[in-house]
Protein backbone atom coordinates (compact mmCIF):
# COMPACT_ATOMS: atom_id res chain seq x y z
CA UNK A 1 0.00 0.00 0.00
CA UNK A 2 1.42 3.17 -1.02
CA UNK A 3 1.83 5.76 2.00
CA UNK A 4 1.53 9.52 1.93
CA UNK A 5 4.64 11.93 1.02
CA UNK A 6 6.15 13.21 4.31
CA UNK A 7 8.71 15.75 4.73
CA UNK A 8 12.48 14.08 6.18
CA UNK A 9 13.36 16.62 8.83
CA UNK A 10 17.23 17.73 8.91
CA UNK A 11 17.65 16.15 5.43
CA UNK A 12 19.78 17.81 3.18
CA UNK A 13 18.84 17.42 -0.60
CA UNK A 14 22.58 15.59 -2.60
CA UNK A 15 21.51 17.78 -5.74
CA UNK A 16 20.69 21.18 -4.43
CA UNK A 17 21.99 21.22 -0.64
CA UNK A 18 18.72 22.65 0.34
CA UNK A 19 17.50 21.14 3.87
CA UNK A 20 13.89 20.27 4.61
CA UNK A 21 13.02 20.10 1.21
CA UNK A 22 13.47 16.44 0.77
CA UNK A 23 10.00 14.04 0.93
CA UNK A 24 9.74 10.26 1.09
CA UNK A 25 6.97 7.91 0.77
CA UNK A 26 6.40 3.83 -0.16
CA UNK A 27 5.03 2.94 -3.84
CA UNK A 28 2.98 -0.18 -4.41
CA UNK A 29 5.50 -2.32 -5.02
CA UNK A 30 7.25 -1.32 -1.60
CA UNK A 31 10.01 1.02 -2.94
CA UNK A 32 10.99 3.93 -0.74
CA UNK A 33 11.25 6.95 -2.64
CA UNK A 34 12.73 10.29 -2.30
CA UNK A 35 11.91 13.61 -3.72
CA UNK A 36 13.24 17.03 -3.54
CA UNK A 37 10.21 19.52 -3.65
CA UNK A 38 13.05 22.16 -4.52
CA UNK A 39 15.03 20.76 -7.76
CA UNK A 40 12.99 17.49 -8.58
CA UNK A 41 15.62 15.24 -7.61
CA UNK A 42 14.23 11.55 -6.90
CA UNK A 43 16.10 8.29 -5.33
CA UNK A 44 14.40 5.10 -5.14
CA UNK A 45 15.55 2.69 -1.79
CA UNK A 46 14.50 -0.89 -2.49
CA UNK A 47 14.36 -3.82 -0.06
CA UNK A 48 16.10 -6.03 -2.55
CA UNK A 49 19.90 -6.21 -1.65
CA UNK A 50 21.83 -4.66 -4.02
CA UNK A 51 24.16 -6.89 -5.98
CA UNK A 52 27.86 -6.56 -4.09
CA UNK A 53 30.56 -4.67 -6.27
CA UNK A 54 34.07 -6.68 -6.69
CA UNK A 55 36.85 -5.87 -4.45
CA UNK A 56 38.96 -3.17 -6.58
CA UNK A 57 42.62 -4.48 -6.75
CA UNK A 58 45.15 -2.48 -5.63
CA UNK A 59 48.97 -3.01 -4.62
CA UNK A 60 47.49 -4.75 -1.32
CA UNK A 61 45.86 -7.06 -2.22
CA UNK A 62 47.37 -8.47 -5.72
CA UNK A 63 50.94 -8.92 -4.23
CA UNK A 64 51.52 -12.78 -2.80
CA UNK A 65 52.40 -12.72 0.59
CA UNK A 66 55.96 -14.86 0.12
CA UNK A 67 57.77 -13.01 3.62
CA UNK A 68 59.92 -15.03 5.60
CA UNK A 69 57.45 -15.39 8.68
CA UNK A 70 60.19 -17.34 11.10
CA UNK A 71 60.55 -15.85 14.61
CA UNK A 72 64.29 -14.99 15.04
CA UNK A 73 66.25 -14.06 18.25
CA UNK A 74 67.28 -10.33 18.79
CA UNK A 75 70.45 -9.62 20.92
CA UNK A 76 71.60 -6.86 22.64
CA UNK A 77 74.97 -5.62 23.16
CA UNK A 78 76.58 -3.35 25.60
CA UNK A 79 78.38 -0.45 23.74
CA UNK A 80 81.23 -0.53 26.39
CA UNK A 81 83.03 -2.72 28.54
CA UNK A 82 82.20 -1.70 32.15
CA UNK A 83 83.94 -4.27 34.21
């Protein structure tokens, strides 16, 4: 059931910047939508998840992690001889 158009207080319109412009109500099919009663700007919001994007590759994530992972002993030496 579609619901009336209410005003989203404190929201800020991503086209125009104007605040408390921006309405939002339910269609039929169950899509939120928003509307900007300033500059006409409309977003729908769906309950459907949104299909995920592929991890970008970057210098990170590409490069094979062949490090020498071994645990070695550190020592410490005295500068001086204080005997």
């Amino acid at each position: 059931m579609a619901s009336p158009k209410r005003f989203i207080a404190g929201a800020v319109c991503p086209r125009c910047a104007e605040m408390d412009k921006i309405t939002m109500f339910t269609t039929d099919a169950g899509d939120q939508i928003r509307e900007c009663v300033a500059c006409g700007y409309t977003d729908a919001l769906s309950d459907q998840p949104q299909p995920e994007a592929p991890e970008i590759e970057t210098r990170v994530n590409k490069k094979a992690n062949t490090d020498d992972h071994t645990v070695k002993q550190v020592v410490f030496f005295k500068a001086g001889s204080e005997d």
